[in-house]
Protein backbone atom coordinates (compact mmCIF):
# COMPACT_ATOMS: atom_id res chain seq x y z
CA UNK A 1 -38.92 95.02 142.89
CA UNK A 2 -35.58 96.21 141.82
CA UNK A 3 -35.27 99.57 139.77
CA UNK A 4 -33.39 98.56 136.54
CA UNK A 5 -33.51 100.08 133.32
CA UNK A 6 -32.84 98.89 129.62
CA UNK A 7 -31.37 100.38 126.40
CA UNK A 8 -31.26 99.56 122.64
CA UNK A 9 -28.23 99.42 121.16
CA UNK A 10 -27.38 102.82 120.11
CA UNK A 11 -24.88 101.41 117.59
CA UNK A 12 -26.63 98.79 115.15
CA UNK A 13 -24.35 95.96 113.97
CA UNK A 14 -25.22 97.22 110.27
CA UNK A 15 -23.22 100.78 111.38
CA UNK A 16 -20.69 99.04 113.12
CA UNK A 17 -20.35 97.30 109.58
CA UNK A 18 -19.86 100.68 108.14
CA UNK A 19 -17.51 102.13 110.73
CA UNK A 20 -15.52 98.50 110.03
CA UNK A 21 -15.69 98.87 106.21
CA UNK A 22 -14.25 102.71 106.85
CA UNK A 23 -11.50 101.46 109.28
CA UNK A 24 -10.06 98.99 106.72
CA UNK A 25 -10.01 101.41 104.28
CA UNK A 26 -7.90 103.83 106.27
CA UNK A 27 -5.19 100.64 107.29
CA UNK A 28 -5.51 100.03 103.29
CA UNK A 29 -4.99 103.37 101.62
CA UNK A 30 -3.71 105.76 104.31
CA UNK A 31 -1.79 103.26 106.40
CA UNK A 32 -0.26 103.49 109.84
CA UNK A 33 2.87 105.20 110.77
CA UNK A 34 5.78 102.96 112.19
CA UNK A 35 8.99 105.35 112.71
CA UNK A 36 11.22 102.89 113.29
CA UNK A 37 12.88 101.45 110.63
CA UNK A 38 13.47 97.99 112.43
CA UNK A 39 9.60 97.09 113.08
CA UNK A 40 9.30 98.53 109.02
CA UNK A 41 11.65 95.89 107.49
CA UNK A 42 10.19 93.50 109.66
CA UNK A 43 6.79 94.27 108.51
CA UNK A 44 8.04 93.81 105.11
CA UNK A 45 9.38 90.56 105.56
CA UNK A 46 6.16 89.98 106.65
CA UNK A 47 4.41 91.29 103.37
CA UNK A 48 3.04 94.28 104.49
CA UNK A 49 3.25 97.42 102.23
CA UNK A 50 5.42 100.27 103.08
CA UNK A 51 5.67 103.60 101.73
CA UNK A 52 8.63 106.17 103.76
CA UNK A 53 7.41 105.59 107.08
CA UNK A 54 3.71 103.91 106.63
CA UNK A 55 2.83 100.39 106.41
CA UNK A 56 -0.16 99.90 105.08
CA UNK A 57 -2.42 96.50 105.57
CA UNK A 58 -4.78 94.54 102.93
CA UNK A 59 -8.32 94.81 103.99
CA UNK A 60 -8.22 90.45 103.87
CA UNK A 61 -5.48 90.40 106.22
CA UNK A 62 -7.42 92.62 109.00
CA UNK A 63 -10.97 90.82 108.16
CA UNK A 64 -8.92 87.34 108.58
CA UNK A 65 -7.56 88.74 112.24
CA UNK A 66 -10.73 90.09 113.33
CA UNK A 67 -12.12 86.68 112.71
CA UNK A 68 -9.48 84.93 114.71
CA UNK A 69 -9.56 87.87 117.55
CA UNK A 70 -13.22 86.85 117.88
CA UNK A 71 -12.14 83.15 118.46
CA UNK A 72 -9.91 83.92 121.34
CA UNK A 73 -12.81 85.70 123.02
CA UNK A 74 -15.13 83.47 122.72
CA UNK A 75 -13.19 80.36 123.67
CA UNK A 76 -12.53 82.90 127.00
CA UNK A 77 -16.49 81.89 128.05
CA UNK A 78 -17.90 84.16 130.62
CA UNK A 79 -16.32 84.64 134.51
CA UNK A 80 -19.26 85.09 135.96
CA UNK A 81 -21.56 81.95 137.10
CA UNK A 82 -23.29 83.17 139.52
CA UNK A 83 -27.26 84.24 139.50
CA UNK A 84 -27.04 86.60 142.13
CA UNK A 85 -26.05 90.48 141.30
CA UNK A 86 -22.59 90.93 142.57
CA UNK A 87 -21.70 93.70 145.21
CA UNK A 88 -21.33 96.80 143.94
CA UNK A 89 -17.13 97.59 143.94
CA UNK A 90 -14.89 100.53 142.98
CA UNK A 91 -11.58 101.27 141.85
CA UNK A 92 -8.93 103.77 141.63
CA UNK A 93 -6.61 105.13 139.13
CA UNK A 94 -3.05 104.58 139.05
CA UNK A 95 -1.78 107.40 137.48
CA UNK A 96 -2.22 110.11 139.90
CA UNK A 97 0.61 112.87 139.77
CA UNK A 98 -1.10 115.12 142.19
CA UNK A 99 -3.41 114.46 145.58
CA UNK A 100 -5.75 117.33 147.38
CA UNK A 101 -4.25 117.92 150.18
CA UNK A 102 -6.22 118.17 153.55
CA UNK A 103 -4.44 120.85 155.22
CA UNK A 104 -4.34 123.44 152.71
CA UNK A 105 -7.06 122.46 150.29
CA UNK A 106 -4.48 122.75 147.62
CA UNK A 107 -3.01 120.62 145.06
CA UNK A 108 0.53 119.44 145.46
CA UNK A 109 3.16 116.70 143.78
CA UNK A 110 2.59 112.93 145.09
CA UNK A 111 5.70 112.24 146.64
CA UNK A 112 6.40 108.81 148.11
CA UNK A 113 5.49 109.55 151.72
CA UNK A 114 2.18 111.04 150.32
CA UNK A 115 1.56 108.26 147.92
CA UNK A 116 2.19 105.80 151.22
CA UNK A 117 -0.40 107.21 153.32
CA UNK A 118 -3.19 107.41 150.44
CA UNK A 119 -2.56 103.90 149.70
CA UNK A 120 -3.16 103.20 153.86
CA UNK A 121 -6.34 104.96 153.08
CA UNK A 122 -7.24 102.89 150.14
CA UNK A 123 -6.83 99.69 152.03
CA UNK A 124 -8.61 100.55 154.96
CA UNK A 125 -11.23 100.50 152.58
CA UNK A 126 -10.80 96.93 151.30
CA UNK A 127 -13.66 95.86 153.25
CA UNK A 128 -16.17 97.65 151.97
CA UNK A 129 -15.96 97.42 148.30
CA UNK A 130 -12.61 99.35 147.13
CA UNK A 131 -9.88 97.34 145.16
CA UNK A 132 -6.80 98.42 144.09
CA UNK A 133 -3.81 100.77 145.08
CA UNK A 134 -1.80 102.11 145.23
CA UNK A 135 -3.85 105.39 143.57
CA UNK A 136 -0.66 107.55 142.40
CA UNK A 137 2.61 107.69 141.15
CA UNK A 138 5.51 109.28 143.50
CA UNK A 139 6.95 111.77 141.71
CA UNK A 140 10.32 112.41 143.03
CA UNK A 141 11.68 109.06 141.64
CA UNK A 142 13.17 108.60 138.67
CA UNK A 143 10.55 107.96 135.67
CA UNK A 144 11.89 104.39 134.86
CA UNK A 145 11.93 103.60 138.48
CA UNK A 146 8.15 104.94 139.03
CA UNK A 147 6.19 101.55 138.19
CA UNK A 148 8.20 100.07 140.78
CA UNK A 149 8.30 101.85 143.44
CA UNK A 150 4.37 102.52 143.17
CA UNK A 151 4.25 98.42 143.08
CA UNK A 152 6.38 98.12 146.16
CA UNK A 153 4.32 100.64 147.96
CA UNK A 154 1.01 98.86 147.36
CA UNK A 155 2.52 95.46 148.13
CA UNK A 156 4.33 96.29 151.47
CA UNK A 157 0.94 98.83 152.60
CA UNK A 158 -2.17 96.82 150.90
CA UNK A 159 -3.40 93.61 151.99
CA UNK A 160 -5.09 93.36 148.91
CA UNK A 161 -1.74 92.54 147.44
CA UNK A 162 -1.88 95.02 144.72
CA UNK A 163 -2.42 94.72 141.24
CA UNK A 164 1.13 95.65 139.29
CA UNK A 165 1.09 99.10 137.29
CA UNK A 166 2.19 99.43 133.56
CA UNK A 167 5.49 99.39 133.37
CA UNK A 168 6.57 102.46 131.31
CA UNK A 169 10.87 102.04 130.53
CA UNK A 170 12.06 98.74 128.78
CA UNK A 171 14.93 98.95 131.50
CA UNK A 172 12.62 97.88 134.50
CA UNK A 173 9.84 96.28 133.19
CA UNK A 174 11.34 92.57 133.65
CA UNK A 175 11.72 93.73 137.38
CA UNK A 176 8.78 94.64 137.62
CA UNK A 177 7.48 91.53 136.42
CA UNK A 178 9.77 89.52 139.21
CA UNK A 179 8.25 91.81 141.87
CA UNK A 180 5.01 90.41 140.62
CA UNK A 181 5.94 86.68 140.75
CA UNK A 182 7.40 87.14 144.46
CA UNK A 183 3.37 88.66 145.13
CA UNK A 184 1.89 85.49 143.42
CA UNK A 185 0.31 87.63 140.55
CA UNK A 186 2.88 86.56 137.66
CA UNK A 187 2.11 89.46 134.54
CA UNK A 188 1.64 87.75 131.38
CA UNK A 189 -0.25 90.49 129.74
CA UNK A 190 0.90 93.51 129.20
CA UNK A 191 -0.58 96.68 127.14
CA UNK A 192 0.36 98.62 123.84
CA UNK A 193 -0.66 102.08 123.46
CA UNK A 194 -1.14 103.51 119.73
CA UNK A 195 -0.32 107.33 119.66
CA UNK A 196 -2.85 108.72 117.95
CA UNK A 197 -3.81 109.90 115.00
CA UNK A 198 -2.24 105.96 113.50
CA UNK A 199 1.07 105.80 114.82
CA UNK A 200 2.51 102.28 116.17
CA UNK A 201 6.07 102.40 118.19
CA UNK A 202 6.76 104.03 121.49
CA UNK A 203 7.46 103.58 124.69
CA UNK A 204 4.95 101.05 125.75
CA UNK A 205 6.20 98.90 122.37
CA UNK A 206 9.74 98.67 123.78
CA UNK A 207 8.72 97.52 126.87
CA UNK A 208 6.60 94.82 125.27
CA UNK A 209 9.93 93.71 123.15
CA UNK A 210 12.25 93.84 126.57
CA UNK A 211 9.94 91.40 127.61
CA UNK A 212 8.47 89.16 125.25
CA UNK A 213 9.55 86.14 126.37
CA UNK A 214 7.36 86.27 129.82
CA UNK A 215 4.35 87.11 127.78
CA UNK A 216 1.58 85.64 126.63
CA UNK A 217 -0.82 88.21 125.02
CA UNK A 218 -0.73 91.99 124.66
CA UNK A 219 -3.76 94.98 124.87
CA UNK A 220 -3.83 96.99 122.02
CA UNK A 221 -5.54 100.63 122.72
CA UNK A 222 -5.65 103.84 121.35
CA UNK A 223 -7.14 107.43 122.69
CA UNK A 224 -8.52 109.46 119.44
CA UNK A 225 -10.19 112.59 120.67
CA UNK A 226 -12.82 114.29 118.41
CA UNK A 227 -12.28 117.30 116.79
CA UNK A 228 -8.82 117.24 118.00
CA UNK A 229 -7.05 113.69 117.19
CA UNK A 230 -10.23 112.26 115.17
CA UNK A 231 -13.08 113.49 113.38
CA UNK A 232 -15.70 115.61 114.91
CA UNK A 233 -18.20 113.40 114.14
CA UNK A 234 -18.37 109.92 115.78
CA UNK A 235 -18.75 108.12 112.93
CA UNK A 236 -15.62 109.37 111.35
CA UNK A 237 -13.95 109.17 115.07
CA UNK A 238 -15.08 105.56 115.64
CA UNK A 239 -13.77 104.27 112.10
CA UNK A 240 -10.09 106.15 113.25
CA UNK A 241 -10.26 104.62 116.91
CA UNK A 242 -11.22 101.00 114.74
CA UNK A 243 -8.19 101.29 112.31
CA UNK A 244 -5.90 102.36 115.23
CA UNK A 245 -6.41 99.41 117.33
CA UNK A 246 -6.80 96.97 114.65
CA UNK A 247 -3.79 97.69 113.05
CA UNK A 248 -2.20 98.07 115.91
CA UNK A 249 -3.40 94.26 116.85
CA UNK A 250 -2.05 93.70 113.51
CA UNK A 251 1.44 94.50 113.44
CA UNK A 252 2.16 93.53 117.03
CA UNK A 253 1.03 89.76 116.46
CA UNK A 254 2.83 90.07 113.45
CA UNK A 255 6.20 91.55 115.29
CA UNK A 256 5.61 89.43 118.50
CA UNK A 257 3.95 86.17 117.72
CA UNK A 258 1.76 86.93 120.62
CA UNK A 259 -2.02 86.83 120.93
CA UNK A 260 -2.92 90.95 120.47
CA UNK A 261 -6.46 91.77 121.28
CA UNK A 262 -8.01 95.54 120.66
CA UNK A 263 -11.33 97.43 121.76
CA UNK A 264 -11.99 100.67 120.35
CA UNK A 265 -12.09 104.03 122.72
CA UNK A 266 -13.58 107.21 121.68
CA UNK A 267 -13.27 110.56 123.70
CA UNK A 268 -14.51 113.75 123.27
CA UNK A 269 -12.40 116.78 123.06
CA UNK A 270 -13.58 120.60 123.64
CA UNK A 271 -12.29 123.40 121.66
CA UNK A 272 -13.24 125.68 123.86
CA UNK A 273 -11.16 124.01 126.83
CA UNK A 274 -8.41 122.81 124.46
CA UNK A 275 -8.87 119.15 126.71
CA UNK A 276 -10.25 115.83 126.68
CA UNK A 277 -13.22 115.90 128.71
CA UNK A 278 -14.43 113.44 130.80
CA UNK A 279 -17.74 113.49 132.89
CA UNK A 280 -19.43 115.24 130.38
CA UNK A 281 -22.66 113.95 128.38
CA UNK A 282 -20.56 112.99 125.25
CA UNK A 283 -18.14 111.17 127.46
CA UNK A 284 -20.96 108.50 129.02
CA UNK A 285 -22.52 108.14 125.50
CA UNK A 286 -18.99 107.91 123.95
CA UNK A 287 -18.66 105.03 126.03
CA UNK A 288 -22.41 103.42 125.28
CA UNK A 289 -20.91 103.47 121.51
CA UNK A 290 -17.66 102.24 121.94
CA UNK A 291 -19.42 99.32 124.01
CA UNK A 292 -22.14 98.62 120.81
CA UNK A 293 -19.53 98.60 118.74
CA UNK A 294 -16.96 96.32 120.21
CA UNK A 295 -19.59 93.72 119.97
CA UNK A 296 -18.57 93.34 116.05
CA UNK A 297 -15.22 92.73 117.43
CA UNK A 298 -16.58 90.03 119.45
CA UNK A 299 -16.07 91.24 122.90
CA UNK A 300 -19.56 90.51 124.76
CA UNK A 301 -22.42 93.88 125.60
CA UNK A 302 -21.54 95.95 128.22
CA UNK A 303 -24.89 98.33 128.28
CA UNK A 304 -23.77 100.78 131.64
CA UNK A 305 -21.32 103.09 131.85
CA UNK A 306 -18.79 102.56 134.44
CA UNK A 307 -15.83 104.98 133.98
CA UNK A 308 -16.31 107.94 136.95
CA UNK A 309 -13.61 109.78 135.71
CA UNK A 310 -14.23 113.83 135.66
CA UNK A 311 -12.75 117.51 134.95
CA UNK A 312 -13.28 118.88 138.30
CA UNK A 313 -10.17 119.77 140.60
CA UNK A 314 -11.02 119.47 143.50
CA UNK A 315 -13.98 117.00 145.59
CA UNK A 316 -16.39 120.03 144.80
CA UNK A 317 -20.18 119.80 143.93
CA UNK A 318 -18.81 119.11 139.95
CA UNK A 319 -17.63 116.51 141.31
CA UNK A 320 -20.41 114.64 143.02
CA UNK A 321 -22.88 115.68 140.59
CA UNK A 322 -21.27 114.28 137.78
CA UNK A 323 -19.57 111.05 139.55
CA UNK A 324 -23.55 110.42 141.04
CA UNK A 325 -24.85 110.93 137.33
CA UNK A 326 -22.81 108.36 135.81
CA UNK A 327 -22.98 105.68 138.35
CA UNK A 328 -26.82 105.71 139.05
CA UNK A 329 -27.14 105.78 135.49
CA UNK A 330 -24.72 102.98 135.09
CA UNK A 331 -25.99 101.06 138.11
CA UNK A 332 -29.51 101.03 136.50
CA UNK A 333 -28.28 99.74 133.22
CA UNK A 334 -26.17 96.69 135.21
CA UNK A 335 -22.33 98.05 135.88
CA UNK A 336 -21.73 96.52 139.21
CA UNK A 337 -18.29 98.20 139.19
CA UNK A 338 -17.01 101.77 138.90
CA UNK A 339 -13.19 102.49 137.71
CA UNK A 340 -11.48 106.16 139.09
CA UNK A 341 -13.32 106.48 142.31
CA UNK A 342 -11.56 109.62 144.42
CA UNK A 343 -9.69 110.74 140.77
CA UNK A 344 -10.36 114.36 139.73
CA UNK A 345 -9.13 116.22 136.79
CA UNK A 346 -9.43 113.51 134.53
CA UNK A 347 -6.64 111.31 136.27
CA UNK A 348 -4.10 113.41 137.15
CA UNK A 349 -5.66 114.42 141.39
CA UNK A 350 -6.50 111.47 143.90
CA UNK A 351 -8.83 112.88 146.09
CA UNK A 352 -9.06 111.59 149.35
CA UNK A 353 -11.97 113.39 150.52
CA UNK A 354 -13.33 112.70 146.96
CA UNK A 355 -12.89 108.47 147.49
CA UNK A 356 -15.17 109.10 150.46
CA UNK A 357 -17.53 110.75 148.45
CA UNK A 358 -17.53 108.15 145.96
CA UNK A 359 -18.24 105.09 148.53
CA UNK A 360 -21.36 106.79 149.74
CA UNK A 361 -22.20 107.60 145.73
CA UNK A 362 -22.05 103.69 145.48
CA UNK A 363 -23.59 103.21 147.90
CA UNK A 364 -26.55 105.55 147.50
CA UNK A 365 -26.89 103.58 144.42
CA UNK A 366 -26.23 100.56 145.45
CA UNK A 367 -29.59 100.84 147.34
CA UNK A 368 -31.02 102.89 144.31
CA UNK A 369 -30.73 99.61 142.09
CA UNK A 370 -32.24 97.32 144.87
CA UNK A 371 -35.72 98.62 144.57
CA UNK A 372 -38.27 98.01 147.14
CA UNK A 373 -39.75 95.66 149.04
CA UNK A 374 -43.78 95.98 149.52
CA UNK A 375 -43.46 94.26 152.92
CA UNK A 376 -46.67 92.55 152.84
CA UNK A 377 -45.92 89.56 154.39
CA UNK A 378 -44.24 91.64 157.61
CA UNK A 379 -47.37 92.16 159.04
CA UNK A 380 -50.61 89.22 159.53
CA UNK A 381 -53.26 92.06 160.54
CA UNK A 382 -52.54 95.05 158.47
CA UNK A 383 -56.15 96.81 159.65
CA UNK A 384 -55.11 95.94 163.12
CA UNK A 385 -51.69 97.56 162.97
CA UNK A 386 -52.87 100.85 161.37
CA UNK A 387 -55.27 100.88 164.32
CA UNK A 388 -52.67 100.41 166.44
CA UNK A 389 -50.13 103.14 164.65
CA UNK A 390 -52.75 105.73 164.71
CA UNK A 391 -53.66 105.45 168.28
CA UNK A 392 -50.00 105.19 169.37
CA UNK A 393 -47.81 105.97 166.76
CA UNK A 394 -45.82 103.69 164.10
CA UNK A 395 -42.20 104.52 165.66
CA UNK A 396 -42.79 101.79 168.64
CA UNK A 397 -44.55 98.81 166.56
CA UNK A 398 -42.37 96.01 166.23
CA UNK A 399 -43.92 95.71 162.67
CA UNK A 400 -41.40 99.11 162.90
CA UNK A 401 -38.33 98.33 164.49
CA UNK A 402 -37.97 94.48 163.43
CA UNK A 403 -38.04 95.69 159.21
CA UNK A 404 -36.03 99.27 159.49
CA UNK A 405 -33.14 98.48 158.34
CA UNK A 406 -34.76 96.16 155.50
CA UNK A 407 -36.72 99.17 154.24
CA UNK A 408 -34.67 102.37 154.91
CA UNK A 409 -30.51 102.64 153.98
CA UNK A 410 -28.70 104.75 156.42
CA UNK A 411 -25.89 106.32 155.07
CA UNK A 412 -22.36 106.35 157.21
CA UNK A 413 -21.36 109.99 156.04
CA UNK A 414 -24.46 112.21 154.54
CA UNK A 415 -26.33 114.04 156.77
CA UNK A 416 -29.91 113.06 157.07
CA UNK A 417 -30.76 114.79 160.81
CA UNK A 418 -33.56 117.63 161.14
CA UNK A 419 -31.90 121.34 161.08
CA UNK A 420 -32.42 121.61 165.19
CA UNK A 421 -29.66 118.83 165.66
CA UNK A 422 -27.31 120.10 163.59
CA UNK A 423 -27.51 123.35 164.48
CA UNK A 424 -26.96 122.37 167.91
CA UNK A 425 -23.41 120.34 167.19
CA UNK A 426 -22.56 124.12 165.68
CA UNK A 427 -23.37 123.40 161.76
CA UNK A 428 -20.41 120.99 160.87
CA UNK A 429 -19.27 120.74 157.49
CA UNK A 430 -19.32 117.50 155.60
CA UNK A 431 -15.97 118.33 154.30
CA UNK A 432 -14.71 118.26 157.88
CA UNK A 433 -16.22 114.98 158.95
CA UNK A 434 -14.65 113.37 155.72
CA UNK A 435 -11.16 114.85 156.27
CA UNK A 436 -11.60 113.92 160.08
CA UNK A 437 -12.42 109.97 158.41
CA UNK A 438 -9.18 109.99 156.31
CA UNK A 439 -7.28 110.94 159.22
CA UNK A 440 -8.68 108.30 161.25
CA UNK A 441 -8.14 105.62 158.68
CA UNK A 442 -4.47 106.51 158.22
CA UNK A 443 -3.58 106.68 161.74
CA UNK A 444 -5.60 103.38 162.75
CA UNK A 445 -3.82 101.35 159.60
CA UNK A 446 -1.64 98.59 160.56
CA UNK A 447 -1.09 95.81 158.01
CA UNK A 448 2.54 95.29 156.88
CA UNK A 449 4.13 92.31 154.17
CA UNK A 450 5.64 89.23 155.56
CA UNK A 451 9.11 90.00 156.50
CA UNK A 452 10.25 87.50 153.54
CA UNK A 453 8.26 88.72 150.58
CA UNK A 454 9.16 92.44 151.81
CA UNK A 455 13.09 91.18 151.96
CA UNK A 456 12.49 89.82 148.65
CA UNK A 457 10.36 92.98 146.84
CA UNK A 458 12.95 95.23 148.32
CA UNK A 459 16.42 93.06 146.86
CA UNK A 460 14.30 93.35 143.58
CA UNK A 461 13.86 97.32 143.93
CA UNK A 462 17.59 98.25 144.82
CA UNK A 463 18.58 96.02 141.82
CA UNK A 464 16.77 97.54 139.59
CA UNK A 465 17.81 101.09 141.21
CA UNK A 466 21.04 100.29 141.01
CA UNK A 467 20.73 99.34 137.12
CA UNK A 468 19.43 103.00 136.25
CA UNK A 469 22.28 104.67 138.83
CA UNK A 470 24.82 102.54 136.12
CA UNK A 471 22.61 104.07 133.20
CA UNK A 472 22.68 107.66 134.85
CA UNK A 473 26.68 107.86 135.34
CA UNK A 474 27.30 105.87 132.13
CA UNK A 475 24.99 107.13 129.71
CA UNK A 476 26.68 105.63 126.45
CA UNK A 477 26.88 102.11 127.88
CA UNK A 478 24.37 99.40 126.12
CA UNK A 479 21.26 98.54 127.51
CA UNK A 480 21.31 96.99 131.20
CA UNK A 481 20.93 93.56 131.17
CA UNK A 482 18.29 92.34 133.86
């Protein structure tokens, strides 16, 4: 009897038509700014339209790549075979620039040797559920040198091998990529981030092009905020986010050659704040939309939420309540995996107190989503064992102690004890247990790389240190060859 809920579509395909038919107009008459005059005559070899520094893009020419996008996905087929509901996982974020610190309670920079022991504290957790590290970026190296060094602490710290970070400076990103062979998780994919409002260049399109040789398809995604970057309304937002990516898809598989696939992203944007805000109502039902939709774009339904991330700073009662909200919610509706667990202020805080917190969310929910089991076939003589119960109490039966754990989830960290116990052990905080955990798990971790691939990751590392030292002292020299 497991406790699952439904939803309709809250997108019809006939509106995701109409957002469509509005996105194609916008490539078509308002057009998508490209700054740099290279990709523009390009382009116009091409046959796009230009006008100063927008190309603009025939509504055919987008229909005719939407149509082969939805090829590619579909000759994908689906990853999962199985009939049974997978375990119920969790991620974390990246992109960290800050991490709660236990001692103080306060915020501070992730440094290296911070960003080292947070990542021992990720991987302790490998067993039960938590993928991915390492969960920030050390902020006293150099910007182009960032990706790696996060890479090399995850690989060297995290049994789980790691998955590679975006690289973010055409001048590491191909060692990046080696550091990724020597792991045995070769990056052929790499994304392409569209500045909103319709704007296609950047950073993240010059590391594609230092690169392009070692890739085989690119991510195309945008971030339009309403009422700041977008419209207000959804509608209008959703038709922006559309002609963003699409476009986007468009001119990089017409730059590149490669395979460029897009899904649309809408968040919502307070005035009052002056932020994006995530956790908040609009940002779960942003996502419900932005899943409908992308079915038109042939990516399959995705019903559940399954983002976490939120606005609170610190691994408060904000926190939990609106981490909990989304991932029961999403649990019910089928998301068997959460993305941002232990992030905080959108994704700029990892939280280790707040990861904690979010492993005994999933799990709360996790035994939420199995339902219950009637247990009528644990007992033969059911009139018999009441008698027996009420003349002697339930507690002893075996009927009791044999099913327990089937019937009742125990969690490692909340308190469930009457008041008299915990009065007795002096009224302990859960906050104090949890920061007493993450000590533990630090302290206790002890897996470390093979000598060879850690010989290997750290040649690759110096190299590439090495090539932005030459940068540094020689600014006006041409672009470091890897």
């Amino acid at each position: 009897m497991t406790f699952k809920l439904t939803r309709q579509r809250r997108l019809s395909q006939d509106d995701a038509g109409r957002v469509h038919g509005l996105a194609l107009r916008i490539l078509d008459e308002i057009g998508i700014d490209v700054p740099d005059s290279g990709s523009r005559r390009a382009l116009e070899v091409h046959g796009f339209r230009t006008a100063g520094s927008r190309v603009f893009i025939d509504p055919t020419v987008a229909d005719d790549y939407v149509e082969m996008m939805r090829g590619w996905i579909g000759s994908g087929g689906s990853s999962d075979k199985s009939d049974d509901p997978p375990a119920m996982t969790l991620s974390v974020s990246s992109y960290a620039l800050q991490v709660h610190d236990l001692e103080t309670d306060g915020v501070v920079p992730m440094t290296t040797a911070r960003l080292v022991e947070m990542t021992k504290l990720v991987d302790s957790l490998a067993g039960e559920g938590v993928v991915n590290a390492p969960p920030g970026i050390p902020t006293e190296i150099h910007p182009d040198l960032q990706p790696l060094a996060q890479y090399r602490i995850a690989t060297t710290t995290a049994r789980q091998g790691a998955s590679p970070t975006d690289p973010t400076s055409d001048l590491t990103v191909n060692y990046l990529l080696d550091m990724a062979e020597v792991m045995g998780r070769p990056m052929h994919a790499l994304p392409i981030y569209i500045p909103t409002p319709l704007r296609f260049g950047g950073e993240s399109l010059r590391v594609v092009m230092a690169c392009l040789d070692r890739l085989d398809e690119l991510h195309i995604s945008s971030m339009p905020s309403t009422g700041a970057s977008a419209p207000l309304q959804p509608f209008g937002g959703l038709a922006l986010g559309a002609a963003e990516v699409m476009g986007g898809a468009v001119l990089a598989h017409a730059l590149t050659g490669k395979r460029a696939k897009f899904a649309v992203g809408l968040f919502p944007f307070d005035l009052r704040a002056g932020a994006m805000v995530f956790g908040a109502p609009e940002s779960l039902l942003f996502q419900l939309l932005c899943q409908d939709l992308n079915t038109f774009y042939g990516w399959g339904w995705h019903p559940a939420p399954d983002n976490i991330h939120v606005m609170a700073k610190r691994p408060d009662g904000q926190a939990a309540a609106e981490k909990a909200a989304i991932m029961a919610l999403g649990a019910a509706l089928g998301a068997r995996h959460f993305s941002c667990a232990g992030t905080l202020s959108l994704d700029e805080i990892f939280s280790p107190v707040q990861l904690l917190l979010d492993c005994e969310i999933r799990d709360w929910t996790a035994r939420m989503v199995q339902g219950v089991t009637l247990g009528a076939g644990d007992v033969d003589d059911w009139l018999g064992e009441i008698r027996q119960g009420v003349q002697h109490g339930f507690m002893a039966l075996d009927s009791t102690l044999d099913h327990y754990k089937e019937h009742t989830w125990y969690p490692q960290r909340f308190e469930r004890r009457a008041i008299g116990p915990w009065q007795s052990e002096g009224q302990p905080h859960l906050s104090d247990r949890l920061r007493d955990e993450v000590r533990r798990r630090i302290a206790h971790h002890d897996f470390e790389l093979d000598i060879h691939r850690r010989r290997e990751i750290d040649r690759i590392y110096q190299a590439a240190e090495a090539a932005i030292h030459a940068r540094i002292t020689h600014p006006g020299s041409s672009l470091i060859a890897h």
